[in-house]
PDB file of N, CA and C in Angstrom:
ATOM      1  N   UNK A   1      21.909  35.223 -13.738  1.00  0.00           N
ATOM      2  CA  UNK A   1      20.617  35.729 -13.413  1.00  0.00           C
ATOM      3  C   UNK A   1      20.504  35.767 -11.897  1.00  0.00           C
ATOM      4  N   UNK A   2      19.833  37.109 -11.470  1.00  0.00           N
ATOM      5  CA  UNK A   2      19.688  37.210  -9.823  1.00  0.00           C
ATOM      6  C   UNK A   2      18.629  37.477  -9.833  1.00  0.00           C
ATOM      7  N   UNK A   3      18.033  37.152  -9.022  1.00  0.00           N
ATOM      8  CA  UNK A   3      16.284  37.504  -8.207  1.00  0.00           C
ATOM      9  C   UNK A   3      16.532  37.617  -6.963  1.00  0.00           C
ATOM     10  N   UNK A   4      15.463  38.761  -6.735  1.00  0.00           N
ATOM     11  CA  UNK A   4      15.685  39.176  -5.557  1.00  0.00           C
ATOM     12  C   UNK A   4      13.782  39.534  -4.855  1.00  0.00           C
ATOM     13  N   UNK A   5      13.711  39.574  -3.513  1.00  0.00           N
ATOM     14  CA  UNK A   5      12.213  39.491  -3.329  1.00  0.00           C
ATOM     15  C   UNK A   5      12.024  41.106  -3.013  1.00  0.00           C
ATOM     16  N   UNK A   6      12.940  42.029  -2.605  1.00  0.00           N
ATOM     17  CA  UNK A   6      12.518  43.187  -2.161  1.00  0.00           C
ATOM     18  C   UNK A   6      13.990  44.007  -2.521  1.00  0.00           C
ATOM     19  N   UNK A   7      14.654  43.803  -4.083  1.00  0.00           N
ATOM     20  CA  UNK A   7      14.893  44.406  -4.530  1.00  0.00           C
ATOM     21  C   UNK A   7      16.071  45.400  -4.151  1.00  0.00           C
ATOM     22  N   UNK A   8      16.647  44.575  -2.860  1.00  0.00           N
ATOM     23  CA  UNK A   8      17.818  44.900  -2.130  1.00  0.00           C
ATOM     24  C   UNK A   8      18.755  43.918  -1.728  1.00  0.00           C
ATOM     25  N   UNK A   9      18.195  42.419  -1.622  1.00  0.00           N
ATOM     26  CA  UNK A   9      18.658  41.280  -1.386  1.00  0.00           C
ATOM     27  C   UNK A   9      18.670  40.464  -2.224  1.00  0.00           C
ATOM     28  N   UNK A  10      20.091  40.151  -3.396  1.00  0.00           N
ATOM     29  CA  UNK A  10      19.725  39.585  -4.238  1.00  0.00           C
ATOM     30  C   UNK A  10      20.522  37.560  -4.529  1.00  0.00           C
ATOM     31  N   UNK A  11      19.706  37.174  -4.869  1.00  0.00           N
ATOM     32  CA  UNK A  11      20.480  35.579  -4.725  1.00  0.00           C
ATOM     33  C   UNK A  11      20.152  35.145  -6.172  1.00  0.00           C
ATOM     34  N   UNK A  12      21.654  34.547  -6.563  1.00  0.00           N
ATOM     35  CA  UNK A  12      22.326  33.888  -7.498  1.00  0.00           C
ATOM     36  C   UNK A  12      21.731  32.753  -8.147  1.00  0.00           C
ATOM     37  N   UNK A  13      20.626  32.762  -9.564  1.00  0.00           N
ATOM     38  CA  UNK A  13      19.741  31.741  -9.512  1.00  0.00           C
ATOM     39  C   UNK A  13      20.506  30.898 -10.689  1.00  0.00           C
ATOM     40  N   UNK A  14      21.123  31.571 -11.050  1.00  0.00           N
ATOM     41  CA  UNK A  14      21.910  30.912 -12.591  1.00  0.00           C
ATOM     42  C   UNK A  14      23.248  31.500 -12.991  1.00  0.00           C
ATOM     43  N   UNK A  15      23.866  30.647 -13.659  1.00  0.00           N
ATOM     44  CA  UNK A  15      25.583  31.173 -14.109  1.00  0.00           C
ATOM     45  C   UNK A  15      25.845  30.431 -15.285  1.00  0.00           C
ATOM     46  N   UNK A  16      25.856  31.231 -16.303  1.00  0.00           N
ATOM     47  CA  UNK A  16      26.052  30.713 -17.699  1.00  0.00           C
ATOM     48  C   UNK A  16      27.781  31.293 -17.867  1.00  0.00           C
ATOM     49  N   UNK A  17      28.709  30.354 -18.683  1.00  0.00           N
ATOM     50  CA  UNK A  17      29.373  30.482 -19.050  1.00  0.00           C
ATOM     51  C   UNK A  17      29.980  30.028 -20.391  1.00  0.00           C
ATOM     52  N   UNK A  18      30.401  30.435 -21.596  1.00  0.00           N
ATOM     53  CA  UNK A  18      31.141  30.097 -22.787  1.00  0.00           C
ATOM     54  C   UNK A  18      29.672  29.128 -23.392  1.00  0.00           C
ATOM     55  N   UNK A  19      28.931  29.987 -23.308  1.00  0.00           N
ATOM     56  CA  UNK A  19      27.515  29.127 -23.973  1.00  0.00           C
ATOM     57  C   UNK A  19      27.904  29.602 -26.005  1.00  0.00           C
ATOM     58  N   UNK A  20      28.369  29.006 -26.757  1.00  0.00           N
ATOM     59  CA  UNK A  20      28.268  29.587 -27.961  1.00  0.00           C
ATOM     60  C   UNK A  20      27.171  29.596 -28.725  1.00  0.00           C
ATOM     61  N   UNK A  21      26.903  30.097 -29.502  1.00  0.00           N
ATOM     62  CA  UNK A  21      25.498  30.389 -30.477  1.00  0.00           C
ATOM     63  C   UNK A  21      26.172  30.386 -31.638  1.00  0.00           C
ATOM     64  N   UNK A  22      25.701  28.730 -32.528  1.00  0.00           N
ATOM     65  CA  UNK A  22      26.258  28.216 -33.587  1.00  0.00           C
ATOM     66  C   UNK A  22      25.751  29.424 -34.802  1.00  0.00           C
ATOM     67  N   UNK A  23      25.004  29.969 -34.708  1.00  0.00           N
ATOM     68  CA  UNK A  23      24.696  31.337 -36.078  1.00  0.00           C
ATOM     69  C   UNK A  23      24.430  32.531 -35.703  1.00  0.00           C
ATOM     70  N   UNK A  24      24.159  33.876 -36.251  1.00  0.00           N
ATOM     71  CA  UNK A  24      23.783  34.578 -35.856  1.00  0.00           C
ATOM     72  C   UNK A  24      22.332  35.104 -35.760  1.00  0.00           C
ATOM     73  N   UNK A  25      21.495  35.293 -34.605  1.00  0.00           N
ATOM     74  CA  UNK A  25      20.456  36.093 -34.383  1.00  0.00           C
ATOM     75  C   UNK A  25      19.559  34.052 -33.514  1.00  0.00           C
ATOM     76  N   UNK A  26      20.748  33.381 -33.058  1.00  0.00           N
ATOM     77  CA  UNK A  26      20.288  32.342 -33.021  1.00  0.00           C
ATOM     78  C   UNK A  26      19.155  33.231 -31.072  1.00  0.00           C
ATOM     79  N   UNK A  27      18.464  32.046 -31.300  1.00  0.00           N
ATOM     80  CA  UNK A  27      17.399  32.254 -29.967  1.00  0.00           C
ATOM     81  C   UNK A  27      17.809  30.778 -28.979  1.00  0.00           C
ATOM     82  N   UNK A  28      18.010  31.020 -28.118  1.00  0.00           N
ATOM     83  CA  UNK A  28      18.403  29.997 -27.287  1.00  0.00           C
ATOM     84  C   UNK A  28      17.056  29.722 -26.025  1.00  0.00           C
ATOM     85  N   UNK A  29      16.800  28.782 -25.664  1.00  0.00           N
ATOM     86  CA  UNK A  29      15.913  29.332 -24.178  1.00  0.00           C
ATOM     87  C   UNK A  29      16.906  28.450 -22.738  1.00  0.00           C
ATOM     88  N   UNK A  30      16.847  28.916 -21.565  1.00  0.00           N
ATOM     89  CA  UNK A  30      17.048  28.333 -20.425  1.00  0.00           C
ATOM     90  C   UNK A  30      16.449  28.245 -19.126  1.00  0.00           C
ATOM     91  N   UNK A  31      16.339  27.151 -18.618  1.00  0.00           N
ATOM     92  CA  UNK A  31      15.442  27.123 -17.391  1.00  0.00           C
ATOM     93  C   UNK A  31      16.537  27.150 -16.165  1.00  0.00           C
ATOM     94  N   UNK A  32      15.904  27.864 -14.958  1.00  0.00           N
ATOM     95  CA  UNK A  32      16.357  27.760 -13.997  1.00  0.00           C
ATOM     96  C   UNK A  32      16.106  26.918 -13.029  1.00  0.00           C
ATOM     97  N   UNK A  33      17.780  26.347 -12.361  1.00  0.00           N
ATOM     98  CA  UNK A  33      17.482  25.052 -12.343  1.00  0.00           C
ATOM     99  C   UNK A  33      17.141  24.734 -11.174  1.00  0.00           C
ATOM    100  N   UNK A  34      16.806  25.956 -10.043  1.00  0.00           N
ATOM    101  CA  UNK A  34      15.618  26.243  -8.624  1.00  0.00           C
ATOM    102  C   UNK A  34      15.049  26.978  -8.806  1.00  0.00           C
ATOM    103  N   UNK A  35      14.127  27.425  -9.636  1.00  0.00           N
ATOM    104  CA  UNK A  35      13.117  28.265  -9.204  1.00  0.00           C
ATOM    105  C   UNK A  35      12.298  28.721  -8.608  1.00  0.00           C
ATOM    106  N   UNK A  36      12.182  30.014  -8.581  1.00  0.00           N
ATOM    107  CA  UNK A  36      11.350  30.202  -6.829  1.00  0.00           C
ATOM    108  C   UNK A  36      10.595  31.672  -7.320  1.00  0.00           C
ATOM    109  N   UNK A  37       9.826  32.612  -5.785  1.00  0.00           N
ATOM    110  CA  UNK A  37       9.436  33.452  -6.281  1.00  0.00           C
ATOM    111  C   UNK A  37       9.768  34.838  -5.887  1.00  0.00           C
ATOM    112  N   UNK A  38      10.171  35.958  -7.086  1.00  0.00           N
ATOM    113  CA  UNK A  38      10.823  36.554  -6.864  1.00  0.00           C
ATOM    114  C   UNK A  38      10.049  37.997  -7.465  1.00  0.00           C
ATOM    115  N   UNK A  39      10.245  39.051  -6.814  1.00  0.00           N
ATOM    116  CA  UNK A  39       9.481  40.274  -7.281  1.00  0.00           C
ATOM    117  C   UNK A  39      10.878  41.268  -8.586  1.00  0.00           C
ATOM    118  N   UNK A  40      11.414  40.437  -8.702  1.00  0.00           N
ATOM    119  CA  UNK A  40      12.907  41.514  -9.505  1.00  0.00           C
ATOM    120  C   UNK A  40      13.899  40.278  -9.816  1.00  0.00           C
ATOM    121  N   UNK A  41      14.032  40.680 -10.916  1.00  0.00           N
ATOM    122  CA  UNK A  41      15.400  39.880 -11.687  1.00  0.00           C
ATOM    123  C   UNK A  41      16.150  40.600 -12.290  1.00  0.00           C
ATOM    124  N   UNK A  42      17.360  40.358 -12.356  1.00  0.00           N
ATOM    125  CA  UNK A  42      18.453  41.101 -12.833  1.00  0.00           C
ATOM    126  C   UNK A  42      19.409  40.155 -13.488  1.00  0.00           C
ATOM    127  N   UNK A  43      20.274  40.673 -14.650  1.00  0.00           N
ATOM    128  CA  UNK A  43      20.997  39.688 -15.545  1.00  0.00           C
ATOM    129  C   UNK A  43      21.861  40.533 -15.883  1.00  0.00           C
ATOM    130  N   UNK A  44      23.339  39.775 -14.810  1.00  0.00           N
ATOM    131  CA  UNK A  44      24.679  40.457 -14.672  1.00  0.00           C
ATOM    132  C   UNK A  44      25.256  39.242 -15.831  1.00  0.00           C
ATOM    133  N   UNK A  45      26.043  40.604 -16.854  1.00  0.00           N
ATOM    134  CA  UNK A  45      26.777  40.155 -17.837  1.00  0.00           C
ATOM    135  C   UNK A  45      28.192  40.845 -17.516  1.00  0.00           C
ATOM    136  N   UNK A  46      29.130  39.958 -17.212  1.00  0.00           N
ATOM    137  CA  UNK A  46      30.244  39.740 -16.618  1.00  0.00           C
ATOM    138  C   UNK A  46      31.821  40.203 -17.641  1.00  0.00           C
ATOM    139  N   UNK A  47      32.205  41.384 -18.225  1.00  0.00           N
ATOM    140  CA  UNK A  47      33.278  40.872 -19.242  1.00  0.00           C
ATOM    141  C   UNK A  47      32.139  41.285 -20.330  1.00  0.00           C
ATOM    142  N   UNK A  48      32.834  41.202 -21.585  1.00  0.00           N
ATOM    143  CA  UNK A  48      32.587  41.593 -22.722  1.00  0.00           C
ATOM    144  C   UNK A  48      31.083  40.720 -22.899  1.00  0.00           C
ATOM    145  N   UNK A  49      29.940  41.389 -23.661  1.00  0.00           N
ATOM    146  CA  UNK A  49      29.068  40.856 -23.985  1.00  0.00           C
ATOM    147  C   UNK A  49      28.146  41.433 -25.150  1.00  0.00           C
ATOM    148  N   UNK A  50      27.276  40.913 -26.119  1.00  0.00           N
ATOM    149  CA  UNK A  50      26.254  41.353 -27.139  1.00  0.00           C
ATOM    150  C   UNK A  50      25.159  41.103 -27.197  1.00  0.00           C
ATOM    151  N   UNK A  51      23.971  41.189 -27.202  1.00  0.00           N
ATOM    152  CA  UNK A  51      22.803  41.078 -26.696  1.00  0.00           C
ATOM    153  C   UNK A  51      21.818  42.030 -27.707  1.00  0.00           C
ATOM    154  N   UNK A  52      21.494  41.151 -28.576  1.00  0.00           N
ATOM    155  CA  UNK A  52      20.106  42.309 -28.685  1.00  0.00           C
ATOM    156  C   UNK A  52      19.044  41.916 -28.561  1.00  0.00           C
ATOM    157  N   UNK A  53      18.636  40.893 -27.982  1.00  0.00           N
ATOM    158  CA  UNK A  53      17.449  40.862 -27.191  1.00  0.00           C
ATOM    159  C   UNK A  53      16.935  39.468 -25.862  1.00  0.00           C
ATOM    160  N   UNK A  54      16.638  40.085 -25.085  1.00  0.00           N
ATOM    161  CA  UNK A  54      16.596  39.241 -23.870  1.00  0.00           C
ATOM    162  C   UNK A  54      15.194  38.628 -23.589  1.00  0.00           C
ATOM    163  N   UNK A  55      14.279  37.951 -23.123  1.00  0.00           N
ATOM    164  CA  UNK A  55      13.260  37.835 -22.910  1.00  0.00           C
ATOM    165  C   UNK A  55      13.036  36.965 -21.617  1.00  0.00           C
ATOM    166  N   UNK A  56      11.789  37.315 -20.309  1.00  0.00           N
ATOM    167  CA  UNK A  56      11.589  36.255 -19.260  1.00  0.00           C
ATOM    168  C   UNK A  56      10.838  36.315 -20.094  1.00  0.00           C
ATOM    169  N   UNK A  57      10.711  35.110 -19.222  1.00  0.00           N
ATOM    170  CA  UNK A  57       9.235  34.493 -19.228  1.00  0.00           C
ATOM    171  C   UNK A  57       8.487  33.755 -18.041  1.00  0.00           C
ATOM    172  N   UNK A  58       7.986  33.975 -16.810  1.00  0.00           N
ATOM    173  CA  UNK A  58       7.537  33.497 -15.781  1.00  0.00           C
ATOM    174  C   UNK A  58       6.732  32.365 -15.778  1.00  0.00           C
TER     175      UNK A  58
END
């Protein structure tokens, strides 16, 4: 996860790796572990990935 304040400058707020999801359609949540304030977030998926649904939450 990246946030960025003006959407040109972006800094590295989180890095998940080999997180497994014991079933399918499981819902996971995660906090970030500096949070700060940011006008744009972006969520770089790195390599193969599946996703059908993402959610913030501020």
């Amino acid at each position: 996860m990246r946030g960025s304040a003006d959407g040109t400058t972006w800094t590295d707020l989180d890095r998940r790796s080999g997180g497994p999801f014991r079933w399918d359609r499981q819902a996971r949540a995660f906090s970030l572990p500096e949070p700060g304030r940011y006008w744009h977030c972006r969520l770089v998926l790195d390599g193969e990935a599946a996703l059908a649904e993402v959610e913030l939450l501020a």
